[in-house]
C-alpha atoms as a PDB file:
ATOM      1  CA  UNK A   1      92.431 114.116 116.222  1.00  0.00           C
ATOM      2  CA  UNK A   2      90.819 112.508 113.527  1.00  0.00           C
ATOM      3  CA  UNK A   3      89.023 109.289 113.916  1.00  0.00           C
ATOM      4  CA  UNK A   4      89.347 106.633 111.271  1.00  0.00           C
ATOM      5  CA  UNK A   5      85.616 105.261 112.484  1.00  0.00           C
ATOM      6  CA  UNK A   6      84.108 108.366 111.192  1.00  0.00           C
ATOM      7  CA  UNK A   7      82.405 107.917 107.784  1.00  0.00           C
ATOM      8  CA  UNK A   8      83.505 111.809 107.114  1.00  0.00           C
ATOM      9  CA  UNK A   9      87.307 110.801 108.028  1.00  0.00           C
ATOM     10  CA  UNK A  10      87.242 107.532 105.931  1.00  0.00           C
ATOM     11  CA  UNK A  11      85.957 109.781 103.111  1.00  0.00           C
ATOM     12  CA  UNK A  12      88.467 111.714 103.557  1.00  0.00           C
ATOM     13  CA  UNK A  13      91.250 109.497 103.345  1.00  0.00           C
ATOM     14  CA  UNK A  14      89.602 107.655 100.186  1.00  0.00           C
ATOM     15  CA  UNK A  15      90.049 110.963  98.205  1.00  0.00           C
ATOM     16  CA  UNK A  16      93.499 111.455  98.996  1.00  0.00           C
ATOM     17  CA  UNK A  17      94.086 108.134  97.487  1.00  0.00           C
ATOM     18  CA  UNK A  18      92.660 108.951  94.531  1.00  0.00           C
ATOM     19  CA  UNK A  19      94.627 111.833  93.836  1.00  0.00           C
ATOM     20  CA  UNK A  20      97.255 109.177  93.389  1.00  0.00           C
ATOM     21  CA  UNK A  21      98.560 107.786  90.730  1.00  0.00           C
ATOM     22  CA  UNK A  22     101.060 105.313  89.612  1.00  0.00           C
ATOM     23  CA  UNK A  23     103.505 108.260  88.415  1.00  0.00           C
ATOM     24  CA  UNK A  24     102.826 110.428  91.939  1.00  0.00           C
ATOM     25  CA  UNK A  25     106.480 111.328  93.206  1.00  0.00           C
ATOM     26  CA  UNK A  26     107.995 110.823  97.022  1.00  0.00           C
ATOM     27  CA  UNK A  27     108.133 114.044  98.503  1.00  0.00           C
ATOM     28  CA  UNK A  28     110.602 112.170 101.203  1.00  0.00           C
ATOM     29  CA  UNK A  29     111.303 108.794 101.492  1.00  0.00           C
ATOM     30  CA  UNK A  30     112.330 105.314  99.773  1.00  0.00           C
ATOM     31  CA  UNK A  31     109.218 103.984  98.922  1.00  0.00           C
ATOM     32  CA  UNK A  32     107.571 104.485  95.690  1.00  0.00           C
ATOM     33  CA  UNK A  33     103.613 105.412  95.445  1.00  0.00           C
ATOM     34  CA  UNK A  34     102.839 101.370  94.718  1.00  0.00           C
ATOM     35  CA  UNK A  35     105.191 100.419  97.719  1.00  0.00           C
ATOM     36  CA  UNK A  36     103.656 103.412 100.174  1.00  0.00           C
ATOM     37  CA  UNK A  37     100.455 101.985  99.667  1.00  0.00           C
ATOM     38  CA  UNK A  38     101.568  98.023 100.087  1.00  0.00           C
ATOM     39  CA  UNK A  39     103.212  99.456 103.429  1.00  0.00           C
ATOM     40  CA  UNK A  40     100.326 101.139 104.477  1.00  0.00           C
ATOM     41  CA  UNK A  41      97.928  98.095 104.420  1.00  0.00           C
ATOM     42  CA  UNK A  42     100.400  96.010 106.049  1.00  0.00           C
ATOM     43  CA  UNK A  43     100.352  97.752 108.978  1.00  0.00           C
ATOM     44  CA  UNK A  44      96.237  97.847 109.119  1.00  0.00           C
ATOM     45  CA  UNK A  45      96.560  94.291 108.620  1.00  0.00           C
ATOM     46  CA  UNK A  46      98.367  94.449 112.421  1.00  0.00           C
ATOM     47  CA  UNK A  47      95.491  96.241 114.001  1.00  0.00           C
ATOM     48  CA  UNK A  48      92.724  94.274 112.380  1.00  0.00           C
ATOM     49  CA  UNK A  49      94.626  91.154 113.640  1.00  0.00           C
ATOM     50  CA  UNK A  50      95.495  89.781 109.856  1.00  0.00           C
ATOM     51  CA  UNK A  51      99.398  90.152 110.292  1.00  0.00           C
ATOM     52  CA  UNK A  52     100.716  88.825 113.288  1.00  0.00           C
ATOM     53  CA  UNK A  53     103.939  90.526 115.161  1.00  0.00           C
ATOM     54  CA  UNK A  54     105.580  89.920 118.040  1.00  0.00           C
ATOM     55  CA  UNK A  55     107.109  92.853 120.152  1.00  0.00           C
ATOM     56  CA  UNK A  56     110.486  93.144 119.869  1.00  0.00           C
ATOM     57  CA  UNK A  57     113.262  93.516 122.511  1.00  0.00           C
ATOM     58  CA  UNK A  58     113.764  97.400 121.132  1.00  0.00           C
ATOM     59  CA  UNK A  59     109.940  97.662 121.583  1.00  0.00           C
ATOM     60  CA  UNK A  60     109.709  95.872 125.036  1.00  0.00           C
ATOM     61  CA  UNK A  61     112.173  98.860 126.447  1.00  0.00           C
ATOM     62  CA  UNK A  62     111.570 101.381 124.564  1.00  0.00           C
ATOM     63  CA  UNK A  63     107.838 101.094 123.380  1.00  0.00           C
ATOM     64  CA  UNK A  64     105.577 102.762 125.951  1.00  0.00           C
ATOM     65  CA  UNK A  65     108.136 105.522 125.707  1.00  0.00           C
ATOM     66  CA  UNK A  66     107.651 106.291 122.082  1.00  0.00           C
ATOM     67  CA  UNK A  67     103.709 105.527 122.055  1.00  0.00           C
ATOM     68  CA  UNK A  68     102.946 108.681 123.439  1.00  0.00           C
ATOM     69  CA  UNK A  69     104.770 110.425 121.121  1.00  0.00           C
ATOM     70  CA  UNK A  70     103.147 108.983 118.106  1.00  0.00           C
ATOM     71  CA  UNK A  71      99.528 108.967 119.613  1.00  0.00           C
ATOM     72  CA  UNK A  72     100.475 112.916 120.992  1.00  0.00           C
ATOM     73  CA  UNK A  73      98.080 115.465 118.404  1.00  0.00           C
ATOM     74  CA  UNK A  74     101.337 116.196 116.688  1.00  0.00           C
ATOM     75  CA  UNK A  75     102.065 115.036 113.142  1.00  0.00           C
ATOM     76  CA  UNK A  76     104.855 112.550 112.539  1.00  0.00           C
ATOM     77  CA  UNK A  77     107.960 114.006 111.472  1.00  0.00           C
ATOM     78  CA  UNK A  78     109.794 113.107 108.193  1.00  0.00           C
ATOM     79  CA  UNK A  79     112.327 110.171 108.564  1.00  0.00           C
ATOM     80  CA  UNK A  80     110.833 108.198 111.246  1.00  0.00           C
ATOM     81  CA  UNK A  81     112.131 104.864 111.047  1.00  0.00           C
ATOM     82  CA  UNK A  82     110.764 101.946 109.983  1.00  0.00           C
ATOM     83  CA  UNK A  83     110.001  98.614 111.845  1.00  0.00           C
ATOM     84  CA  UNK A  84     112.184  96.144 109.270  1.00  0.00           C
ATOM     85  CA  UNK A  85     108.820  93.879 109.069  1.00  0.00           C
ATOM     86  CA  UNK A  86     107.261  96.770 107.339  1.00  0.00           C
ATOM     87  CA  UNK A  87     109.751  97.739 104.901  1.00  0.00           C
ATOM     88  CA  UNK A  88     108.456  97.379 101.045  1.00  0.00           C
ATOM     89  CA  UNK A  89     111.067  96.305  98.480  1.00  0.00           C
ATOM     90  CA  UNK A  90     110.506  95.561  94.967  1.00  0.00           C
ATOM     91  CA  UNK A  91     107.356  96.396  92.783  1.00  0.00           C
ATOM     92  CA  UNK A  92     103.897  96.565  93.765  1.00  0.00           C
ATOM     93  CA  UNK A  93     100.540  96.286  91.573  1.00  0.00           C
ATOM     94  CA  UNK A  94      99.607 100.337  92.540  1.00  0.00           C
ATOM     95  CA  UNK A  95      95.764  99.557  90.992  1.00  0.00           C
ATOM     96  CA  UNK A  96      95.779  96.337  93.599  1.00  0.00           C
ATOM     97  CA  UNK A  97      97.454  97.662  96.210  1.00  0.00           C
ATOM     98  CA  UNK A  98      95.047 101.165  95.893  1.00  0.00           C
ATOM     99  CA  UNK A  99      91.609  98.761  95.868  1.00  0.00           C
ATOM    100  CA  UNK A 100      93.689  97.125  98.714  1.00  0.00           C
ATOM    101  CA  UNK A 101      94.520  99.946 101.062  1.00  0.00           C
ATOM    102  CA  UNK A 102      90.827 101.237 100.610  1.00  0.00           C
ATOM    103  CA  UNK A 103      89.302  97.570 101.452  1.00  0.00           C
ATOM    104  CA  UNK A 104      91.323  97.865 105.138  1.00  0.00           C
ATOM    105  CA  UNK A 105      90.518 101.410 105.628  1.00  0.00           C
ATOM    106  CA  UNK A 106      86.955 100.838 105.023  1.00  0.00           C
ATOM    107  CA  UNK A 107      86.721  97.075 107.210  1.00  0.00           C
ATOM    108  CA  UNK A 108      88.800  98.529 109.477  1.00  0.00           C
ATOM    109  CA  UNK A 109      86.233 102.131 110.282  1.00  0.00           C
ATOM    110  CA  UNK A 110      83.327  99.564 110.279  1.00  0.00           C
ATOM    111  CA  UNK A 111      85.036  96.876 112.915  1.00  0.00           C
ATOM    112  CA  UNK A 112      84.550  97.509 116.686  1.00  0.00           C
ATOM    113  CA  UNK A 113      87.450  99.333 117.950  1.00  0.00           C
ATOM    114  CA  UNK A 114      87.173  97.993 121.451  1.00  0.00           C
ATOM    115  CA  UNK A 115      87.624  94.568 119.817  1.00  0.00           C
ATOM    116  CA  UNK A 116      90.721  95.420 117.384  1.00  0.00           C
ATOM    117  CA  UNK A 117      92.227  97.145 120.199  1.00  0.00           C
ATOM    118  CA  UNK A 118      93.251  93.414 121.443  1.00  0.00           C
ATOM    119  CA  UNK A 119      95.828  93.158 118.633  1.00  0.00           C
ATOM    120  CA  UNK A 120      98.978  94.185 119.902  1.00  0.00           C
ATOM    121  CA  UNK A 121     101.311  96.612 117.806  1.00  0.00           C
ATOM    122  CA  UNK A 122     105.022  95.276 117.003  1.00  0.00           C
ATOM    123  CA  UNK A 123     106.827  98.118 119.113  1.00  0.00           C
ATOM    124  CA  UNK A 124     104.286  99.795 121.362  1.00  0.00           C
ATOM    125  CA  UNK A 125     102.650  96.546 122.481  1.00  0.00           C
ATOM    126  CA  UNK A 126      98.977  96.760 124.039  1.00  0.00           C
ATOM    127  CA  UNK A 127      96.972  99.877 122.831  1.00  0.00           C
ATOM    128  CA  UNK A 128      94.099 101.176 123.396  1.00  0.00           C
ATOM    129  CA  UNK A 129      91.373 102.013 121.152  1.00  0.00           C
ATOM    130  CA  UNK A 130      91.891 105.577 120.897  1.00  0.00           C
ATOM    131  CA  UNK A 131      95.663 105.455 120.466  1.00  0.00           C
ATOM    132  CA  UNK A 132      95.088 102.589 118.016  1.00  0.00           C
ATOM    133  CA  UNK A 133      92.516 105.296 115.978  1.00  0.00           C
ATOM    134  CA  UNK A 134      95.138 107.758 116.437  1.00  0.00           C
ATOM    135  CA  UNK A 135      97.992 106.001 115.296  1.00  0.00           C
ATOM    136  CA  UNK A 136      96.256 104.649 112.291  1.00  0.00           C
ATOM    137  CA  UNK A 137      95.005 107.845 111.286  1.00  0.00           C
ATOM    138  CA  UNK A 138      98.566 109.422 111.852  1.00  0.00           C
ATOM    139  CA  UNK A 139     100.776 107.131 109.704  1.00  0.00           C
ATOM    140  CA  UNK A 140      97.869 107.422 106.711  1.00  0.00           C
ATOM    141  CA  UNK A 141      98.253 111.384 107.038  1.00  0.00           C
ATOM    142  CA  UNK A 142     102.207 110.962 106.937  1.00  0.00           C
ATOM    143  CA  UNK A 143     102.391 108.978 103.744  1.00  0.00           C
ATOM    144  CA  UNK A 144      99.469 110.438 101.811  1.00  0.00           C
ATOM    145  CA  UNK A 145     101.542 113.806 103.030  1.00  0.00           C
ATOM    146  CA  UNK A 146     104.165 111.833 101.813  1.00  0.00           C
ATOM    147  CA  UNK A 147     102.861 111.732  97.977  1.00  0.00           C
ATOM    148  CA  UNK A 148     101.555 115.426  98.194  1.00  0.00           C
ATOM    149  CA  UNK A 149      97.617 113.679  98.994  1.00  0.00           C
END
């Protein structure tokens, strides 16, 4: 699996996004390319310990269940649900949002992933560092997949 601390990964992921543009079309999905990328730095903003969440009942049962699934090698499938806290309605600035999303991705790779790894996700509660790398990496795949990046 891809690790979002390595420079070649963060690279990567940077010229994905800037295949996008403000007209790139959903492949699947609600969100437009503005709101993908507004979604997407939200949920950095979790592991980086800039957006505060507490778990949920749904994530208290059901959580450590579903964690290995999403931090499992294995792509995330089309139509996953999403946590209501995360859900992006109305328009986004895609030029701010883009400089945004690129800002967290690139604080995030240099942070200490031991330390970020204290933040707690909204539904899978404590991870580790690895499934923390993984899971970041994972949903930034899914949505640049998402947009055909």
């Amino acid at each position: 699996m891809k690790n979002i601390h390595d420079a070649a990964t963060v690279q990567e992921l940077i010229q994905r996004l800037d295949k996008l543009t403000p007209s790139t079309q959903r492949q699947w999905g609600k969100m437009d390319v503005a709101q993908m990328l507004a979604h997407c730095s939200n949920a950095l903003e979790v592991n980086l310990g800039d957006r505060i969440s507490k778990q949920g009942f749904m994530g208290k049962i059901f959580g450590k269940m579903a964690k290995k699934s999403v931090t499992s090698d294995k792509p995330f499938k089309q139509g996953l649900p999403t946590d209501p806290g995360f859900v992006i309605t109305g328009s986004k600035d895609f030029s701010a949002e883009k400089q945004r999303l690129i800002t967290l991705i690139k604080r995030l790779s240099a942070g200490n992933p031991e330390a970020m790894a204290a933040n707690p996700h909204p539904f899978f509660g404590r991870m580790t560092a690895h499934e923390w790398n993984t899971l970041n990496y994972k949903h930034l795949d899914h949505h640049l997949r998402q947009f055909g990046a």
